[in-house]
N, C-alpha and C. Protein backbone atom coordinates (compact mmCIF):
# COMPACT_ATOMS: atom_id res chain seq x y z
N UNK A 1 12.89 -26.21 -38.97
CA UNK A 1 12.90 -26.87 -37.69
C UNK A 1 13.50 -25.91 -36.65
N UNK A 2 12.96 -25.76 -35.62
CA UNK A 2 13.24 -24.76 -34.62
C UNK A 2 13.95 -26.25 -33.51
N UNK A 3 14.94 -25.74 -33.09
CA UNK A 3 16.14 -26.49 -32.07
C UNK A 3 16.15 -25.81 -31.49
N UNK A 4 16.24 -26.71 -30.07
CA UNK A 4 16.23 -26.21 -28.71
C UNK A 4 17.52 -26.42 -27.81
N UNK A 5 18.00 -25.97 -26.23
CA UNK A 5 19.40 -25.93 -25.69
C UNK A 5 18.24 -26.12 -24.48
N UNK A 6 18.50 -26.75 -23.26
CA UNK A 6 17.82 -26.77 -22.02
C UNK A 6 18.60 -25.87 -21.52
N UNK A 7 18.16 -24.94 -20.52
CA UNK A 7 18.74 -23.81 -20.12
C UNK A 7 18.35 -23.91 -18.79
N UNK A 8 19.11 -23.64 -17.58
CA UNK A 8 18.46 -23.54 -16.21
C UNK A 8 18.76 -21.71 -15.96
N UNK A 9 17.55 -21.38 -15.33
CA UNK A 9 17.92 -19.56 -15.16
C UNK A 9 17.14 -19.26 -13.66
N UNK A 10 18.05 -18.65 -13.11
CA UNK A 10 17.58 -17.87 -11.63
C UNK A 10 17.00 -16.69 -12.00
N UNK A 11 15.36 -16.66 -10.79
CA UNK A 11 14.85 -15.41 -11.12
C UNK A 11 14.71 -15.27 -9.92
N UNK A 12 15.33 -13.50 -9.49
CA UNK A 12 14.82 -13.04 -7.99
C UNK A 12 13.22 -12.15 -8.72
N UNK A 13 12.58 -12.58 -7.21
CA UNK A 13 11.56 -11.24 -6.83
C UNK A 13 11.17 -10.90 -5.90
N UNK A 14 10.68 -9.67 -5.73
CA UNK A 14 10.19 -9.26 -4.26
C UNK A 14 8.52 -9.71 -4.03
N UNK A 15 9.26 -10.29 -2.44
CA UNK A 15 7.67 -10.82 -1.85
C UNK A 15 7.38 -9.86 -0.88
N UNK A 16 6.23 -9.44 -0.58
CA UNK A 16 5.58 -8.52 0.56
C UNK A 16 5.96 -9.13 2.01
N UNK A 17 6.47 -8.93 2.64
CA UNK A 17 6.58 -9.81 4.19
C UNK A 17 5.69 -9.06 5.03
N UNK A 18 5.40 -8.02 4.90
CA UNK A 18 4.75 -6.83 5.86
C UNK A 18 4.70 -5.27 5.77
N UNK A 19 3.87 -4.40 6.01
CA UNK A 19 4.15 -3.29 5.87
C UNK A 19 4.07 -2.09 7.07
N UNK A 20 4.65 -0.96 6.70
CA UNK A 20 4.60 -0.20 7.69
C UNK A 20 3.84 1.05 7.26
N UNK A 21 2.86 1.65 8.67
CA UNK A 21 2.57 2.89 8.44
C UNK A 21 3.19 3.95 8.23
N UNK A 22 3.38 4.70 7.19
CA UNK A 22 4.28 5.94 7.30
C UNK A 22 3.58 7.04 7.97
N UNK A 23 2.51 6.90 9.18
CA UNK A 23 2.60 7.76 9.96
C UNK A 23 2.90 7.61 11.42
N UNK A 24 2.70 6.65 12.17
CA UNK A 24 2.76 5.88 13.10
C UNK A 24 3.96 4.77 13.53
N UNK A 25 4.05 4.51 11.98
CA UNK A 25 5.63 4.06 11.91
C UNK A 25 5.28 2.77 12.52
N UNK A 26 4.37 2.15 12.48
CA UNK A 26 3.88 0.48 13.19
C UNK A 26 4.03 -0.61 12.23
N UNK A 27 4.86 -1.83 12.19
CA UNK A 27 5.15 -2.48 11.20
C UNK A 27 4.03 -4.01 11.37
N UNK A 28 2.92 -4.20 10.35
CA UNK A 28 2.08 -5.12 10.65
C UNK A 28 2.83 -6.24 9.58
N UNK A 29 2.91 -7.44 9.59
CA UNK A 29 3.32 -8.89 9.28
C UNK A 29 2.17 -9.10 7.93
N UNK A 30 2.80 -9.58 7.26
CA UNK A 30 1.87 -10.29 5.86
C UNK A 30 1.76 -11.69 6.03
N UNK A 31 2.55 -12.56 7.01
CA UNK A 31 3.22 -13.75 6.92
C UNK A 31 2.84 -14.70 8.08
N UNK A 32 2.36 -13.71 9.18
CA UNK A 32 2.27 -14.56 10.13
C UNK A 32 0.80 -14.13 10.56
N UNK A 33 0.14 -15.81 10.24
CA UNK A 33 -1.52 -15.46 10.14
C UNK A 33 -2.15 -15.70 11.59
N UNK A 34 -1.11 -15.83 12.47
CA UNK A 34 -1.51 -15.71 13.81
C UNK A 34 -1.68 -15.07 14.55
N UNK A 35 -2.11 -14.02 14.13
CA UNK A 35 -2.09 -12.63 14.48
C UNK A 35 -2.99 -11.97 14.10
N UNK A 36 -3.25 -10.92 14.44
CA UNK A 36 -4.59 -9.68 13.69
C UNK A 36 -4.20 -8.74 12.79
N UNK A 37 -2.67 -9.07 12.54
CA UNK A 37 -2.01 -8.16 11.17
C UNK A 37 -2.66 -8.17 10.15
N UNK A 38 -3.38 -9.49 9.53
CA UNK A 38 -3.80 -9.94 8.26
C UNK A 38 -5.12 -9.30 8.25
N UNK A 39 -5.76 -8.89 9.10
CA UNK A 39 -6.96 -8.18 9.31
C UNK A 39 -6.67 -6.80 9.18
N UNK A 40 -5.60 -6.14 9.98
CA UNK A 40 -5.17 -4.82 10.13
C UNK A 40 -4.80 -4.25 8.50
N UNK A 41 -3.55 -5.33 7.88
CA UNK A 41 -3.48 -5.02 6.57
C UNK A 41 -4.37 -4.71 5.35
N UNK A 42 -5.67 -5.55 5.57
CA UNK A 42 -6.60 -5.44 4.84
C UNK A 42 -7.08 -4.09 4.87
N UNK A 43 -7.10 -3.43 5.66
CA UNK A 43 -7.47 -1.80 6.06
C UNK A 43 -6.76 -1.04 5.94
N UNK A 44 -5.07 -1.41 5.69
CA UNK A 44 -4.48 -0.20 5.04
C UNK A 44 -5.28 0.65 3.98
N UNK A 45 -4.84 1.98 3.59
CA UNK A 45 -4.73 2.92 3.02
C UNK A 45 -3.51 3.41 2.14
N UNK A 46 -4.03 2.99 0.54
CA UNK A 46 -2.38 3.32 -0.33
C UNK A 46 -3.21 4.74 -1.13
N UNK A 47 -2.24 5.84 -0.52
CA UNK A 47 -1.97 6.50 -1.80
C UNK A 47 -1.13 6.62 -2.98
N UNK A 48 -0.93 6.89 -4.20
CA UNK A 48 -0.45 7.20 -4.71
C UNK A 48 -1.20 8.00 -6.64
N UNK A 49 0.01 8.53 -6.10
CA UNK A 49 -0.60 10.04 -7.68
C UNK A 49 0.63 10.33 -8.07
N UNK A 50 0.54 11.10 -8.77
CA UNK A 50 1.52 11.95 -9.71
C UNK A 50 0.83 13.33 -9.50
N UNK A 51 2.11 14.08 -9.17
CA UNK A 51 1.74 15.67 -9.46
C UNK A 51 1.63 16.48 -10.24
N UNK A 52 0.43 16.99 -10.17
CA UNK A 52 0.29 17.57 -11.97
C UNK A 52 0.77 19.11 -11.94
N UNK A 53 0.63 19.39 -13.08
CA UNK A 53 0.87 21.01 -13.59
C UNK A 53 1.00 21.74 -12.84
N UNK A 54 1.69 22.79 -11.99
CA UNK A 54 1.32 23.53 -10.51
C UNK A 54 1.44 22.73 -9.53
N UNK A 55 0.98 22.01 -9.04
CA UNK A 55 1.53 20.77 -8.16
C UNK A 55 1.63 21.58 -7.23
N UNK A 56 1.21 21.72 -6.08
CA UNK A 56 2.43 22.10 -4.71
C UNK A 56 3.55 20.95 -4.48
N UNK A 57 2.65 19.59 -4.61
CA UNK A 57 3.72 18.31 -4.57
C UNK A 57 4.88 18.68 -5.45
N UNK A 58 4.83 19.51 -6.68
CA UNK A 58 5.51 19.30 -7.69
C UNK A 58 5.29 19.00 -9.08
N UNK A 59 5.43 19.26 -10.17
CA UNK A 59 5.38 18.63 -11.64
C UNK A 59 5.51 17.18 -11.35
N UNK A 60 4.95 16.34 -12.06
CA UNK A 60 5.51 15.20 -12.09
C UNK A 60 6.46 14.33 -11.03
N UNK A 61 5.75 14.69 -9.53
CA UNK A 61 6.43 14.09 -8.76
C UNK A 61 5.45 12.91 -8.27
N UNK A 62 5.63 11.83 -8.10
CA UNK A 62 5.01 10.22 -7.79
C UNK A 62 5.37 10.33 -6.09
N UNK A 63 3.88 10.62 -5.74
CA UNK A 63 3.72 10.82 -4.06
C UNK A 63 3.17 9.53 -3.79
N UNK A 64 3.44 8.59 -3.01
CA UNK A 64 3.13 7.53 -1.98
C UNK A 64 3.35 7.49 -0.71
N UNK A 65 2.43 7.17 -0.26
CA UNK A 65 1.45 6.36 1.34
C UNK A 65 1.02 5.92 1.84
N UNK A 66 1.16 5.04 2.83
CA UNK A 66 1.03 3.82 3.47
C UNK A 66 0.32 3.99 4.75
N UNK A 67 -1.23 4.22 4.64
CA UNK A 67 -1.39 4.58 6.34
C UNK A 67 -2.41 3.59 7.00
N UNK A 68 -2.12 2.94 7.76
CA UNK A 68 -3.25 1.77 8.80
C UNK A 68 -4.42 2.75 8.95
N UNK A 69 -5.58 1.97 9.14
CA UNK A 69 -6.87 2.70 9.24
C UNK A 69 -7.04 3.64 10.42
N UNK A 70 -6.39 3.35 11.77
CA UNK A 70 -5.77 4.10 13.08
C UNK A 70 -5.86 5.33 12.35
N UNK A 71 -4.34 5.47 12.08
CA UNK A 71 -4.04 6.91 11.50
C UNK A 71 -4.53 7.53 10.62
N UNK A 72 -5.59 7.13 9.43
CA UNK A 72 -5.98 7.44 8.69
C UNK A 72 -7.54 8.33 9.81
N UNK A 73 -7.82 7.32 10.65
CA UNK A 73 -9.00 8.33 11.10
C UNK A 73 -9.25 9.45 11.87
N UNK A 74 -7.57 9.29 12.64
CA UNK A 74 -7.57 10.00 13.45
C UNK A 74 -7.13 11.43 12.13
N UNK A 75 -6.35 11.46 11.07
CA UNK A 75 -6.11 12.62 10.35
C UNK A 75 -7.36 12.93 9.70
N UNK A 76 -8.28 12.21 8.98
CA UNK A 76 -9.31 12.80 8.79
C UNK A 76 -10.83 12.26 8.99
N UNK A 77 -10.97 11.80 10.44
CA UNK A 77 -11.94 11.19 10.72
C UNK A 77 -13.00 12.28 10.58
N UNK A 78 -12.96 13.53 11.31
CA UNK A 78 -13.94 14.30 11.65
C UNK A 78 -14.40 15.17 10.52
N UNK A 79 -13.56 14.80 9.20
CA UNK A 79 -14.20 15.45 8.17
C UNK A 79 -14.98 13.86 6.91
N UNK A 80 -14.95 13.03 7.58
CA UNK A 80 -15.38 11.82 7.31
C UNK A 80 -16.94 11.69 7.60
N UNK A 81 -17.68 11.21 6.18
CA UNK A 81 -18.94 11.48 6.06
C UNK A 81 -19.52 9.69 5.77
N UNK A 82 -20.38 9.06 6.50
CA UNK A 82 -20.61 7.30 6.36
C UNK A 82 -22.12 7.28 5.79
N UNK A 83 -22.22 6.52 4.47
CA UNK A 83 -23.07 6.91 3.53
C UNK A 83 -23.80 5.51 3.77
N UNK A 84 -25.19 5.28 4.23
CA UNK A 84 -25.61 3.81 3.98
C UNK A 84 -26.00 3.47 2.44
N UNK A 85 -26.48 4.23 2.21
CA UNK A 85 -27.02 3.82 0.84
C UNK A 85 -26.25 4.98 -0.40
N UNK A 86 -25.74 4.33 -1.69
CA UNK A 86 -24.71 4.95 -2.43
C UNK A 86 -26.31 5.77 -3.47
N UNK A 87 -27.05 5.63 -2.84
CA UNK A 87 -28.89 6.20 -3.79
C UNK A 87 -28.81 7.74 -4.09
């Protein structure tokens, strides 16, 4: 027979409230749908990698980035190629 104790337990976690561009430094809202944040967010840009072997980043260094579509086009819009068909 397996016996039981009722137990009450607190759990924290992290919720997203909003994010910021790390180039522009512009902080868009996750929370408040009255706004065009929730649209803007959808178009972020996440990098993230690990640096391999040689790396200029580094061996094994975990690079992340956060950039709104703004900044993302203006850094590499003009080497940006728009494909209609993936054929």
């Amino acid at each position: 027979m397996i016996k039981y104790i009722e137990a009450t337990e607190t759990i924290t976690e992290k919720k997203s409230v909003g994010i910021v561009c790390d180039v522009c430094k512009k902080e868009y809202s996750l929370v408040d749908k009255s706004n065009d944040d929730i649209v803007e967010t959808q178009e972020f840009h996440h990098v993230r990698f690990t640096g391999g072997y040689g790396s200029i980043f580094g061996d094994e260094s975990r690079i992340e980035c956060d950039i709104c579509q703004h900044c993302l086009k203006k850094l590499i819009g003009e080497y940006c190629r728009e494909n209609e068909n993936d054929n």
